[in-house]
N, C-alpha and C. Protein backbone atom coordinates (compact mmCIF):
# COMPACT_ATOMS: atom_id res chain seq x y z
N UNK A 1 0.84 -1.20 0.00
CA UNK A 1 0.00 0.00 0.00
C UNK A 1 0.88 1.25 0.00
N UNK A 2 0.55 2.16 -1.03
CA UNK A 2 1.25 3.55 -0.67
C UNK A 2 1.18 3.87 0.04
N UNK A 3 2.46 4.39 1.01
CA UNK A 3 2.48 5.89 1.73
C UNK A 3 1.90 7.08 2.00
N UNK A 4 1.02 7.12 2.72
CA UNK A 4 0.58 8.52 2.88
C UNK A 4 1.64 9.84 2.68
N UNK A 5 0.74 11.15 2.28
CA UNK A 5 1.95 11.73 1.85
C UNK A 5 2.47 12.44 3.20
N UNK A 6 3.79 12.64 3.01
CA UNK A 6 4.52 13.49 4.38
C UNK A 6 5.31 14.68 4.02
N UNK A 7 4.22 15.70 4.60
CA UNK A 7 5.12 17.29 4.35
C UNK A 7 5.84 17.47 5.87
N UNK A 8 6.91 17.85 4.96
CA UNK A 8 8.06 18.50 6.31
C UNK A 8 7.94 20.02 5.83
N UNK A 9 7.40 20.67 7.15
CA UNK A 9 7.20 22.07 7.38
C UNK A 9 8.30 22.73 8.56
N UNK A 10 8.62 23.58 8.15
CA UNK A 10 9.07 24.55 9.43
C UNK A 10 9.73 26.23 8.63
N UNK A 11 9.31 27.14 10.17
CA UNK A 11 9.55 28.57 9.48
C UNK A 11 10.77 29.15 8.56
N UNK A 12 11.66 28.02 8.05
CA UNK A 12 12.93 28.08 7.14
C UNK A 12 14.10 27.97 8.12
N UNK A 13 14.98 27.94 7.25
CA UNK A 13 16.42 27.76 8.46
C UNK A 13 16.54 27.25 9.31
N UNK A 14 16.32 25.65 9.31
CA UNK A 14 16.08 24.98 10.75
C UNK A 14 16.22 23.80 10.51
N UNK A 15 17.26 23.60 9.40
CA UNK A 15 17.64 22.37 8.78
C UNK A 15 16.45 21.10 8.61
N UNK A 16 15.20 22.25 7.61
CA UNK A 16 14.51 21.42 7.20
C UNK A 16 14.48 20.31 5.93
N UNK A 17 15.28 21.69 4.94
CA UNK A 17 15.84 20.60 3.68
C UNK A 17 16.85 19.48 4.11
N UNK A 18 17.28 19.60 5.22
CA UNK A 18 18.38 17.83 5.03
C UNK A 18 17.13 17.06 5.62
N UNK A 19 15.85 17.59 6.24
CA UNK A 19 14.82 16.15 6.41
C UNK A 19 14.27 15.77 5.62
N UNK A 20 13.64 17.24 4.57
CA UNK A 20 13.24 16.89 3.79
C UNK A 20 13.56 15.54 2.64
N UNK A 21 14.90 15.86 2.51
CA UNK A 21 15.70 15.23 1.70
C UNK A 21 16.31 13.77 2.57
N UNK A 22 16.51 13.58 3.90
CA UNK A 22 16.05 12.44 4.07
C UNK A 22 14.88 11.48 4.22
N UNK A 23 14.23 12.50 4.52
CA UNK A 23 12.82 11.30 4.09
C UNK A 23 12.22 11.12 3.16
N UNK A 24 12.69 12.17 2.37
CA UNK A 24 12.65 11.35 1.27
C UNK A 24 13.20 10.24 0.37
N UNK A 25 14.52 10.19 0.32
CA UNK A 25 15.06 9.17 0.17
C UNK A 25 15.01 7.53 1.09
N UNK A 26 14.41 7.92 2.40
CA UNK A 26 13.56 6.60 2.64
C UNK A 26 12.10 5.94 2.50
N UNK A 27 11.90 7.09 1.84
CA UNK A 27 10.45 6.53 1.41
C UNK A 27 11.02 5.71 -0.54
N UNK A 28 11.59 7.01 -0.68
CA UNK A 28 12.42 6.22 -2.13
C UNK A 28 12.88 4.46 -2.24
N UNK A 29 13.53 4.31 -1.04
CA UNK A 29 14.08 3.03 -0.30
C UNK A 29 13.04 2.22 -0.28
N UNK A 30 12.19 2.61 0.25
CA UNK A 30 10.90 1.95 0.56
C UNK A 30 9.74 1.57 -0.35
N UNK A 31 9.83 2.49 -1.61
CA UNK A 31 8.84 2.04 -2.68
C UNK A 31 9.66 1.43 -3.98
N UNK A 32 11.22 1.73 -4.04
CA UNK A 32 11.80 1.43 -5.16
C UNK A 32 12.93 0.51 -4.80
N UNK A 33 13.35 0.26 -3.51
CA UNK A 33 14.32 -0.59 -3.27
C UNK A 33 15.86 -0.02 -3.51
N UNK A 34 16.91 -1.25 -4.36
CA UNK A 34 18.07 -0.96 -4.82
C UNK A 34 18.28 0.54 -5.61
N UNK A 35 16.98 0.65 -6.67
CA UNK A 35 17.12 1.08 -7.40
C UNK A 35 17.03 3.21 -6.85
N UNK A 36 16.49 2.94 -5.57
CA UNK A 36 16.89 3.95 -4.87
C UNK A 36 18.25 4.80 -4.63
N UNK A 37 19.19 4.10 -5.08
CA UNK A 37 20.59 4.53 -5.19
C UNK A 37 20.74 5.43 -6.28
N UNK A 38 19.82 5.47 -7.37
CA UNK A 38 19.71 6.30 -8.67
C UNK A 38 19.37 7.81 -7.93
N UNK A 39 20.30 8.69 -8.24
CA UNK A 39 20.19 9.73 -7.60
C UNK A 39 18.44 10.71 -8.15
N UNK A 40 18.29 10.28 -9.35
CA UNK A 40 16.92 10.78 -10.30
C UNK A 40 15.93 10.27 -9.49
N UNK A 41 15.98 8.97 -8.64
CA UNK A 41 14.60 7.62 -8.58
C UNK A 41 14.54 8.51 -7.15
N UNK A 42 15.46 9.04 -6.44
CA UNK A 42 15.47 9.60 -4.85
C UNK A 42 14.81 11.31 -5.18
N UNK A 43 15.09 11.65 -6.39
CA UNK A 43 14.48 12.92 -6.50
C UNK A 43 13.03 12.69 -6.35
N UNK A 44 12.48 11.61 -7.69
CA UNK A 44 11.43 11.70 -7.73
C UNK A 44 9.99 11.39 -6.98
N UNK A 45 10.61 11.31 -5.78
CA UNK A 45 9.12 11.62 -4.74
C UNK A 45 9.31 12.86 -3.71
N UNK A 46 10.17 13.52 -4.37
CA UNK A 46 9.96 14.98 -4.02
C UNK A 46 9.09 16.00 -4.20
N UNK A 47 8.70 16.61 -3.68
CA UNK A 47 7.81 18.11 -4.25
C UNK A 47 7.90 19.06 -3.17
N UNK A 48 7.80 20.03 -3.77
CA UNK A 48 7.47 21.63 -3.22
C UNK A 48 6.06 21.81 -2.90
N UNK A 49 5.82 22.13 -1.75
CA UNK A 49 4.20 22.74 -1.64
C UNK A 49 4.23 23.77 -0.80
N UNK A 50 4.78 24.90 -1.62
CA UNK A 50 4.55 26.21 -0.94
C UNK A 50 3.50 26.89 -0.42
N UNK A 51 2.78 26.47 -1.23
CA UNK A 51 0.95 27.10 -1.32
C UNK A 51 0.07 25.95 -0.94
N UNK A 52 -0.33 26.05 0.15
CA UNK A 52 -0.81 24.40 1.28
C UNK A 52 -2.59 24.60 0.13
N UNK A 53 -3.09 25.77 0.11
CA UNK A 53 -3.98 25.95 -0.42
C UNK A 53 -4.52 25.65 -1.43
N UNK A 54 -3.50 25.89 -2.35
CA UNK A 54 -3.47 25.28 -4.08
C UNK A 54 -3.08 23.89 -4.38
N UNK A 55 -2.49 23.20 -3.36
CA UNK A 55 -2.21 21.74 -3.32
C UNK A 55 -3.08 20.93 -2.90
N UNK A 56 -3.25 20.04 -4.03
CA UNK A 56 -3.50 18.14 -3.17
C UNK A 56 -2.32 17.32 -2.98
N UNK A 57 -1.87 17.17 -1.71
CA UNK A 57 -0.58 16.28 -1.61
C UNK A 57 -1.24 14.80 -2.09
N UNK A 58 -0.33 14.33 -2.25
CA UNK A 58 -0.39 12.85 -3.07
C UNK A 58 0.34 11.48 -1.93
N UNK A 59 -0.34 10.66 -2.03
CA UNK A 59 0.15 9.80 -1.45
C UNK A 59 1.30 9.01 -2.25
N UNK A 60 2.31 8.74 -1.45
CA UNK A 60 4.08 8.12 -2.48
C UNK A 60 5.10 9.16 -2.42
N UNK A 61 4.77 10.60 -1.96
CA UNK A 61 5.57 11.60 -1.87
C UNK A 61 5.61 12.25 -0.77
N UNK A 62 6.97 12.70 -0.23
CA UNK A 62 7.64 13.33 0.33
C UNK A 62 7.34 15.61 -0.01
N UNK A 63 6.62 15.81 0.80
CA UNK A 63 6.26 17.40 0.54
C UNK A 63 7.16 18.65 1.52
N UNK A 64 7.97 19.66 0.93
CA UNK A 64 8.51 20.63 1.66
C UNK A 64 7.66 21.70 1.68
N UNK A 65 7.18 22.55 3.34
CA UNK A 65 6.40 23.46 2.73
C UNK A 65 7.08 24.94 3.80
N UNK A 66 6.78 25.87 3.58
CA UNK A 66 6.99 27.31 4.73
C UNK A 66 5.81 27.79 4.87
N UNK A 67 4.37 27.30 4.24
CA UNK A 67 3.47 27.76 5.04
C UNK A 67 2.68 27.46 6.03
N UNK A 68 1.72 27.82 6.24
CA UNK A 68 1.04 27.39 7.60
C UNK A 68 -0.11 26.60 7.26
N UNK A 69 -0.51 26.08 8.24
CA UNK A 69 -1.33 24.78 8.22
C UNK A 69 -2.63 25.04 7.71
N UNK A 70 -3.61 26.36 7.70
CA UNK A 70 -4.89 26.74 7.73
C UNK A 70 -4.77 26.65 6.18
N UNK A 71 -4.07 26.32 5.62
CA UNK A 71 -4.28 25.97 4.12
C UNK A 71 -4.69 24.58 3.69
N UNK A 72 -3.82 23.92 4.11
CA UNK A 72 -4.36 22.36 4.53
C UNK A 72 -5.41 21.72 4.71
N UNK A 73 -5.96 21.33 3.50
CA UNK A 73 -7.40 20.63 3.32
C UNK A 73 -7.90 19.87 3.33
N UNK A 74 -6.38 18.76 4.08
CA UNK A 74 -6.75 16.94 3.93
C UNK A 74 -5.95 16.83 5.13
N UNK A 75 -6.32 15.78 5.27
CA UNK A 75 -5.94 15.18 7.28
C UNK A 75 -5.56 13.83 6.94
N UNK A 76 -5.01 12.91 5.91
CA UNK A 76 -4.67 11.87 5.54
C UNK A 76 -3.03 11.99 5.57
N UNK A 77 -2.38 13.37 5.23
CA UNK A 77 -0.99 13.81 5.52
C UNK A 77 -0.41 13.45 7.37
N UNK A 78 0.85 13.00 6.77
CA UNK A 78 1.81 12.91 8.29
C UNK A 78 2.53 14.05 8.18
N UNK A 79 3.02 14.78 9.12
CA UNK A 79 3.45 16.29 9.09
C UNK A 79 4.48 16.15 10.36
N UNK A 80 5.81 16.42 9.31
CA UNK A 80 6.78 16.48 10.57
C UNK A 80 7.10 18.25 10.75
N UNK A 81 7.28 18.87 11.78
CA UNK A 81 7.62 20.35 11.52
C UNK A 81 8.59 20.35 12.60
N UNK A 82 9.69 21.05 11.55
CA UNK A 82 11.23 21.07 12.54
C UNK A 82 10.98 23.12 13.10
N UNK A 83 11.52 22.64 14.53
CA UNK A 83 12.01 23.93 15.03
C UNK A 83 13.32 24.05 15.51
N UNK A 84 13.43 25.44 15.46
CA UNK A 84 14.69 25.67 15.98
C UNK A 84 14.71 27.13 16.37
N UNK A 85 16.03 27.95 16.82
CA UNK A 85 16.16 29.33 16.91
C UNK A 85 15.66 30.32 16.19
N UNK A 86 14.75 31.24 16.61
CA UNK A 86 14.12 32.17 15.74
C UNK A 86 15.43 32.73 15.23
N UNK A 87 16.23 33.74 16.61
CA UNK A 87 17.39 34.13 16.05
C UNK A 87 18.31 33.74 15.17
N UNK A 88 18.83 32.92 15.37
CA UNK A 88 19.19 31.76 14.13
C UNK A 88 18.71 32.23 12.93
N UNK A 89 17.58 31.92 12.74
CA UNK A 89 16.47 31.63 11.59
C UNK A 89 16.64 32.99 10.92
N UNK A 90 16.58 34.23 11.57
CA UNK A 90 16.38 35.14 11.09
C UNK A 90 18.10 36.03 10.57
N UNK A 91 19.42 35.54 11.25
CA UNK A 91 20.30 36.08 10.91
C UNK A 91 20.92 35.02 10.28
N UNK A 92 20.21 33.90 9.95
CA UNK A 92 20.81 32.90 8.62
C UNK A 92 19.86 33.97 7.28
N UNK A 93 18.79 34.09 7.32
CA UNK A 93 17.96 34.57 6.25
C UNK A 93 19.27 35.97 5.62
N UNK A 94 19.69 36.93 6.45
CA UNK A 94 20.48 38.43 6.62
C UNK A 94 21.95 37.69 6.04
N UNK A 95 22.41 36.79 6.61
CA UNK A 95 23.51 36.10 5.56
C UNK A 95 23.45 35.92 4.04
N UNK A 96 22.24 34.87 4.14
CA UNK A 96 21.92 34.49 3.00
C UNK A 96 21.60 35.44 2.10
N UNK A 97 21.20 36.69 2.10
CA UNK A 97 21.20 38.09 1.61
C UNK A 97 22.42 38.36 0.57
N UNK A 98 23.39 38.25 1.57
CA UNK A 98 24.70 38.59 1.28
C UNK A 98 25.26 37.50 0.06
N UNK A 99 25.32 36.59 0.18
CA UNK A 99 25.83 34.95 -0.25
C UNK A 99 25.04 34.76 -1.30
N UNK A 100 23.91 34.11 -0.78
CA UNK A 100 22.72 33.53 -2.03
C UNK A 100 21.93 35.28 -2.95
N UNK A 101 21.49 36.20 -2.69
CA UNK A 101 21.25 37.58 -3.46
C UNK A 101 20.03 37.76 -2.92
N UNK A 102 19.42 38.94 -3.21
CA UNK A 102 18.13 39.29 -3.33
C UNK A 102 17.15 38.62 -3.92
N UNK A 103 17.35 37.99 -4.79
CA UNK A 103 16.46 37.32 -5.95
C UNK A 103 15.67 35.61 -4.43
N UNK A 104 17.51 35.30 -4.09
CA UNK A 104 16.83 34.13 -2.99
C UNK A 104 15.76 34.34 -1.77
N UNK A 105 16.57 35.19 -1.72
CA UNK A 105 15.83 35.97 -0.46
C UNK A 105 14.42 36.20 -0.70
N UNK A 106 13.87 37.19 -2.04
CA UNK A 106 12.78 37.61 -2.21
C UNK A 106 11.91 36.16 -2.23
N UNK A 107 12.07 34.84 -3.28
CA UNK A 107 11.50 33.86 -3.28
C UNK A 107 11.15 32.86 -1.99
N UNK A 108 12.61 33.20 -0.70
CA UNK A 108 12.11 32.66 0.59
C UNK A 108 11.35 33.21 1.23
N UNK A 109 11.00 34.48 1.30
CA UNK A 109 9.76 35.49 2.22
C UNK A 109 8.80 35.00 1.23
N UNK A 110 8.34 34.93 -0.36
CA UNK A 110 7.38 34.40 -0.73
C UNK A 110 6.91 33.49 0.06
N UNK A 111 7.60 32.26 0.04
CA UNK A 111 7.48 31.51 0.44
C UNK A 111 6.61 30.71 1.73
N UNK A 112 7.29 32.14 2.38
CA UNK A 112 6.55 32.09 4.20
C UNK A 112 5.64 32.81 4.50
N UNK A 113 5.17 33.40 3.14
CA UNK A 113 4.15 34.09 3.24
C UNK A 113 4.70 35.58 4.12
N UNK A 114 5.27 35.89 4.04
CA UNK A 114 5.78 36.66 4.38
C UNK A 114 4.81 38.26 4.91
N UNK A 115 5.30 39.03 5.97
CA UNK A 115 3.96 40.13 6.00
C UNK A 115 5.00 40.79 5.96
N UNK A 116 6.28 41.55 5.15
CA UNK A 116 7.26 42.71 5.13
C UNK A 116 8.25 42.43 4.09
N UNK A 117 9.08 43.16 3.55
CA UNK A 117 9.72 42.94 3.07
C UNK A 117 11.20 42.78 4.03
N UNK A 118 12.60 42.63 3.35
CA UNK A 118 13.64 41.73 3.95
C UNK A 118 14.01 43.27 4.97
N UNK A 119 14.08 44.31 4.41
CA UNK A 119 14.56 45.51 5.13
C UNK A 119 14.03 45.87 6.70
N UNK A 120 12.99 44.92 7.02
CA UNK A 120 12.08 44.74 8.39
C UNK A 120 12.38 43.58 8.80
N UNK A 121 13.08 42.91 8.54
CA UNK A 121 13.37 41.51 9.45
C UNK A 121 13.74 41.97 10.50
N UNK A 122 14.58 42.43 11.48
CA UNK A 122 14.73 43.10 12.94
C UNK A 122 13.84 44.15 13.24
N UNK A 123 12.84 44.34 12.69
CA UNK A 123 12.23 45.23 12.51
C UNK A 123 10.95 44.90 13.27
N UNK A 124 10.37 43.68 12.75
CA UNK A 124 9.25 43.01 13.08
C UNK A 124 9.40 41.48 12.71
N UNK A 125 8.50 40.48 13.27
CA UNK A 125 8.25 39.38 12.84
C UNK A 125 7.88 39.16 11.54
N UNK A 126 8.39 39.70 10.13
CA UNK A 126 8.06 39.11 9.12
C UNK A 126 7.60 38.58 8.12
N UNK A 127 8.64 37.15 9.44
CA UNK A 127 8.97 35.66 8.60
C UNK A 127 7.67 35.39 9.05
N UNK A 128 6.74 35.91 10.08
CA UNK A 128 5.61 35.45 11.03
C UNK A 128 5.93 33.72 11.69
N UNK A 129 7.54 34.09 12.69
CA UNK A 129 8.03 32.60 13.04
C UNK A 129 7.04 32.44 14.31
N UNK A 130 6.21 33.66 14.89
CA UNK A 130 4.98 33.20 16.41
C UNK A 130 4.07 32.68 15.56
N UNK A 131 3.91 32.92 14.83
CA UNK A 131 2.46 32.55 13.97
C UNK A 131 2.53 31.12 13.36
N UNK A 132 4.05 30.44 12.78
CA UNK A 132 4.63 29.54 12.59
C UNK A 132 4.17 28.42 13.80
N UNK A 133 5.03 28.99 14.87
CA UNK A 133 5.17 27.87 15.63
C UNK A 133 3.78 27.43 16.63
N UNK A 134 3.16 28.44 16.71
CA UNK A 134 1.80 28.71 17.14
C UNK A 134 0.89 27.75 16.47
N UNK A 135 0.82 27.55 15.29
CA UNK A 135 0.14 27.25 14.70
C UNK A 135 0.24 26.02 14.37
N UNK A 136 1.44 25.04 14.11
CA UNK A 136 1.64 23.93 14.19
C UNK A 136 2.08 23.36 15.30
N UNK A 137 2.20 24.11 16.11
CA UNK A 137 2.60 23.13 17.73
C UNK A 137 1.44 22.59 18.32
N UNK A 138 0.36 23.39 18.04
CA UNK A 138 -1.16 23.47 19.06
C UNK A 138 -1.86 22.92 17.73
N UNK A 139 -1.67 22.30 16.80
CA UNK A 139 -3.14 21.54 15.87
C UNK A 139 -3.22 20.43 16.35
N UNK A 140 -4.72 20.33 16.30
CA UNK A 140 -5.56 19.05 16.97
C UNK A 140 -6.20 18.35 15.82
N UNK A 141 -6.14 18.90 14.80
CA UNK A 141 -6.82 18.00 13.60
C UNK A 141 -5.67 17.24 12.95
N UNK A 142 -4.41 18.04 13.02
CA UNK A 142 -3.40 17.24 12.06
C UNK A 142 -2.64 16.35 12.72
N UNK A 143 -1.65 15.66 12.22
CA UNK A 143 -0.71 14.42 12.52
C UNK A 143 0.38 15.23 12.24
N UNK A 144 0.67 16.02 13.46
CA UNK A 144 2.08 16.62 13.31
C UNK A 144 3.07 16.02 14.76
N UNK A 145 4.28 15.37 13.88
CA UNK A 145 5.58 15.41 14.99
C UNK A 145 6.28 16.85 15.12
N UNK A 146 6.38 17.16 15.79
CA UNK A 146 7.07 18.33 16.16
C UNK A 146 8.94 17.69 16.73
N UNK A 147 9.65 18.41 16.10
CA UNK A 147 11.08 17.96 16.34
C UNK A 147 11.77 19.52 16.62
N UNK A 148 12.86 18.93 17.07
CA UNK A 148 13.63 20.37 17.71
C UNK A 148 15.21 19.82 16.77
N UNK A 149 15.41 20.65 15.88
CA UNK A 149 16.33 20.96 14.81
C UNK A 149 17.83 20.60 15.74
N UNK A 150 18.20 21.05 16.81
CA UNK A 150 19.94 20.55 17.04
C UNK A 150 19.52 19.64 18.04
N UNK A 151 18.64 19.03 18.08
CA UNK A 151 18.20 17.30 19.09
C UNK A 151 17.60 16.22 17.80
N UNK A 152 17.77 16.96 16.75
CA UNK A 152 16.81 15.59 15.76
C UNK A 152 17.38 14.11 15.67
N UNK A 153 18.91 14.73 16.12
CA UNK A 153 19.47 13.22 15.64
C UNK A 153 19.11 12.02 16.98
N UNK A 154 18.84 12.95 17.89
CA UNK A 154 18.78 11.50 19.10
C UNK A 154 17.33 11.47 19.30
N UNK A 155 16.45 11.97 17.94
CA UNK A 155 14.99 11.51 18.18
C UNK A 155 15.10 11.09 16.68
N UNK A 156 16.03 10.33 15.78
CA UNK A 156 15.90 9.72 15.17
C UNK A 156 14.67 8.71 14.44
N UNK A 157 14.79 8.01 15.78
CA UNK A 157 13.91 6.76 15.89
C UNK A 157 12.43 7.07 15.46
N UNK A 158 12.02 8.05 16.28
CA UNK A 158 10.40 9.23 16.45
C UNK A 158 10.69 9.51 14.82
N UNK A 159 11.66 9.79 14.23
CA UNK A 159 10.81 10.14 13.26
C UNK A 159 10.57 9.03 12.50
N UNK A 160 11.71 8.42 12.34
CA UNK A 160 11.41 7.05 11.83
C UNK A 160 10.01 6.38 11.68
N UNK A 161 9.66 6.42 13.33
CA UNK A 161 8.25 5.38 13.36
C UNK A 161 7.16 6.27 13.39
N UNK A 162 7.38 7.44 12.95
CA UNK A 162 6.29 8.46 12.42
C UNK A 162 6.10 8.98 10.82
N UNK A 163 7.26 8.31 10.13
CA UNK A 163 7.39 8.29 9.12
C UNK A 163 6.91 7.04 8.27
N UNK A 164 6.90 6.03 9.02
CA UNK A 164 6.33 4.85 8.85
C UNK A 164 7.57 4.04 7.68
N UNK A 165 8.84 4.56 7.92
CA UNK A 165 9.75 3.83 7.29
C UNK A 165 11.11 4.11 7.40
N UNK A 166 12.41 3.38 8.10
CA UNK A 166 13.49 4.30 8.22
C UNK A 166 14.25 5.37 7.50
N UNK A 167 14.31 6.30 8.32
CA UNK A 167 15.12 8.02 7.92
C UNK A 167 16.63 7.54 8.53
N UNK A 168 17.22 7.81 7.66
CA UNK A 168 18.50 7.42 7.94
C UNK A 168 19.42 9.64 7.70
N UNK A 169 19.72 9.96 8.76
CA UNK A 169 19.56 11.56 8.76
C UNK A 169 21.76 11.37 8.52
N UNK A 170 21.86 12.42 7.48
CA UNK A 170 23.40 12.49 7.33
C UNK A 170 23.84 12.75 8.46
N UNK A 171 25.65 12.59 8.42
CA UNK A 171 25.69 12.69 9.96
C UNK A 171 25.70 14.55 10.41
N UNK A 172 25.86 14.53 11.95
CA UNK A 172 25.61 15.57 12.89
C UNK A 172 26.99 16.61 12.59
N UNK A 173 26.63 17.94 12.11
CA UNK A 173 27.70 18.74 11.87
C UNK A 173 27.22 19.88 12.76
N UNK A 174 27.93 20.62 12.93
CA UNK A 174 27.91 21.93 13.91
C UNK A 174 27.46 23.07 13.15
N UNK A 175 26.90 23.75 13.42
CA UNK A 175 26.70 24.87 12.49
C UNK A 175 27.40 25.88 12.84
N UNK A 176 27.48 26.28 11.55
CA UNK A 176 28.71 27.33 11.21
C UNK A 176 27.71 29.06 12.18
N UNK A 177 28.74 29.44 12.66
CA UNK A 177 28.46 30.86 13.41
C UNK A 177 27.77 32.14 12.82
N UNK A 178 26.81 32.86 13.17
CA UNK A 178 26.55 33.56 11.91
C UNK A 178 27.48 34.97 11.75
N UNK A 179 27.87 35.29 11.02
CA UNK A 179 28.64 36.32 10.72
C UNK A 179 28.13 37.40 10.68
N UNK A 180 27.75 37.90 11.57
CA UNK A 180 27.31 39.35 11.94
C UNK A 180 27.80 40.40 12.70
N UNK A 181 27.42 41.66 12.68
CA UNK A 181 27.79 42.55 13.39
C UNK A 181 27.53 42.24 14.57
N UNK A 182 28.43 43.06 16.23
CA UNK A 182 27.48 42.69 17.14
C UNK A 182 26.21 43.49 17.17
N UNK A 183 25.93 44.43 16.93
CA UNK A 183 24.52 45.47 16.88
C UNK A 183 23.83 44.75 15.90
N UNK A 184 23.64 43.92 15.20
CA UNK A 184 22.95 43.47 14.20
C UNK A 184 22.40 42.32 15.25
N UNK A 185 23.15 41.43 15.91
CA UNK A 185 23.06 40.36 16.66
C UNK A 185 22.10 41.08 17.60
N UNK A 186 22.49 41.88 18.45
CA UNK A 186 21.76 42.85 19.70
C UNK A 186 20.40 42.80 19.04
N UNK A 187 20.27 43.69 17.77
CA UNK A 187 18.97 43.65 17.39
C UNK A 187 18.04 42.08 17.23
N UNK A 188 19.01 41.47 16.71
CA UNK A 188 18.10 40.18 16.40
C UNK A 188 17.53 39.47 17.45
N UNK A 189 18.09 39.68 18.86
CA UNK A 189 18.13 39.15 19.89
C UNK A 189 16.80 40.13 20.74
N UNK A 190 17.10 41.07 20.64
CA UNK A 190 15.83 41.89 21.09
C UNK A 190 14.46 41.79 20.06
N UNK A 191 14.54 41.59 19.12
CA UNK A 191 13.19 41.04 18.58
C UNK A 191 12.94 39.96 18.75
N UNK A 192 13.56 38.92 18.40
CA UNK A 192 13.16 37.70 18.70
C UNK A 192 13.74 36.53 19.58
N UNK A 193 14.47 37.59 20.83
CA UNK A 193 14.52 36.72 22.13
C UNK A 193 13.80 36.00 22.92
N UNK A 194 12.61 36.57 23.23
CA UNK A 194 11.56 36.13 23.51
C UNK A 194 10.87 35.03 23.15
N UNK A 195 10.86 35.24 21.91
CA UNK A 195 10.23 33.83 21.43
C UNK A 195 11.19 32.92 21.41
N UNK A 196 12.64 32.66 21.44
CA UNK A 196 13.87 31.85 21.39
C UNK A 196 13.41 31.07 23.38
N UNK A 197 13.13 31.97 23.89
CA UNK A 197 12.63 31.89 25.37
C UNK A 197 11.70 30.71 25.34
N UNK A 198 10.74 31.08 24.34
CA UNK A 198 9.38 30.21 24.05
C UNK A 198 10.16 28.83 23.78
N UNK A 199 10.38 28.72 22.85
CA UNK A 199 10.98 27.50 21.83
C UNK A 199 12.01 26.77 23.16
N UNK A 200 12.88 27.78 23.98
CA UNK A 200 13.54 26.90 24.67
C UNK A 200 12.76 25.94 25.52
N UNK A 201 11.69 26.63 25.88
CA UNK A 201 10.79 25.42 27.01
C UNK A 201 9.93 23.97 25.58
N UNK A 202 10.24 24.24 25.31
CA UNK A 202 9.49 23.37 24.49
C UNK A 202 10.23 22.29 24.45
N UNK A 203 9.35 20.70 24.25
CA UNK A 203 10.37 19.44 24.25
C UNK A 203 11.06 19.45 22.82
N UNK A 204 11.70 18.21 23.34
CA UNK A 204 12.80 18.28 22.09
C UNK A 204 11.89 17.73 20.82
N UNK A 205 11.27 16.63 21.04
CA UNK A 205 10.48 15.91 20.00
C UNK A 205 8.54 15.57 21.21
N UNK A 206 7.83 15.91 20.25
CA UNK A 206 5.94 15.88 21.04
C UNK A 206 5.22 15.88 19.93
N UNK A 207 4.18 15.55 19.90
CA UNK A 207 3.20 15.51 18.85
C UNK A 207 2.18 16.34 18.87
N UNK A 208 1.95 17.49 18.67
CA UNK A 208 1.05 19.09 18.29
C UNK A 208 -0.13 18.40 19.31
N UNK A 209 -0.59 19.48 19.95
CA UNK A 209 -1.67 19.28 20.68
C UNK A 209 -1.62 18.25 21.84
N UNK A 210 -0.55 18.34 22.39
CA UNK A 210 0.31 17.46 23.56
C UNK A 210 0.34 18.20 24.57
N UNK A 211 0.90 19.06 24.24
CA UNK A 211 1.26 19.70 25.83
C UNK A 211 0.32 21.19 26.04
């Protein structure tokens, strides 16, 4: 029997694409076998679902999304959503500025639905990461694991048997420091300390509408 489909959501920067991209490749494992080693056969139960609204996820595929759940029109989906540091989140985005261009940048605030443009990121919430985590921590209709981004690897297993097939996750690297000013940092920290406050009480791995 196919796989139900499984979107991995979270507010960006929170090392969602390496889940994405491992679970998908074990679901690949899982419907195609050997032939899963074909780097094309591991693409192809990938997809993008930026727009929860305009999508029917499909069962056999693996879904990446940055928006929020009130788009979401089917309850047959397993939903893993990684968290991590707002701060983080938001002075990886101010890097990535620099590195990846404007052009990336503009397509990742698409993405998250964004309520500002990039020149208000310390400015205001945005990326809308309260509205993010708010919103998929506390759903009672969906099948969401909730994971905490620098603990994923020793809740492995959880995702595994929530995935309904082994995730085998690359190994554990450190993340690189973000390269900022300190007044840039100060700022990032005064907007979205608070909620970093939030996220710290939170378990490492729970299932939305738990606690």
């Amino acid at each position: 029997m196919t796989s139900p489909p499984l979107l991995n959501a979270s507010f960006g920067r929170t090392g969602s694409s390496m889940v994405y991209r491992a679970t998908a490749d074990g679901l690949a494992r899982l419907q195609f076998g050997r032939l899963a080693l074909i780097p094309d056969v591991r693409r192809s139960v990938r997809k993008a679902a930026w727009k929860l609204g305009q999508e029917r996820l499909q069962r056999g595929y693996v879904y990446k999304t940055h928006d929020m759940p009130g788009g979401l029109n089917q309850t047959d989906a397993r939903i893993v959503f990684i968290f991590g540091s707002a701060v983080d989140a938001a002075l990886s985005v101010y890097n990535l500025r620099q590195h990846a261009g404007r052009e990336w940048v503009e397509q990742h605030l698409d993405h998250l639905n964004a309520s500002g443009p990039f020149e208000e990121l310390f400015e205001r919430d945005i990326m809308r990461i309260a509205e993010q985590l708010q919103a998929w921590t506390t759903s009672t209709t969906l099948e969401v694991l909730c994971l905490r981004y620098e603990t994923i690897w020793d809740n492995q297993g959880a995702l595994s048997d929530f995935a309904g097939f082994p995730v085998r996750l690359p190994g554990r690297r450190e993340r690189s420091a973000r390269t900022v000013s300190p007044d840039l940092r100060r700022k990032a920290e005064q907007l979205y300390g608070e909620l970093d406050r939030t996220i710290e009480e939170l378990p490492d791995a729970f299932i939305a509408g738990a606690i």
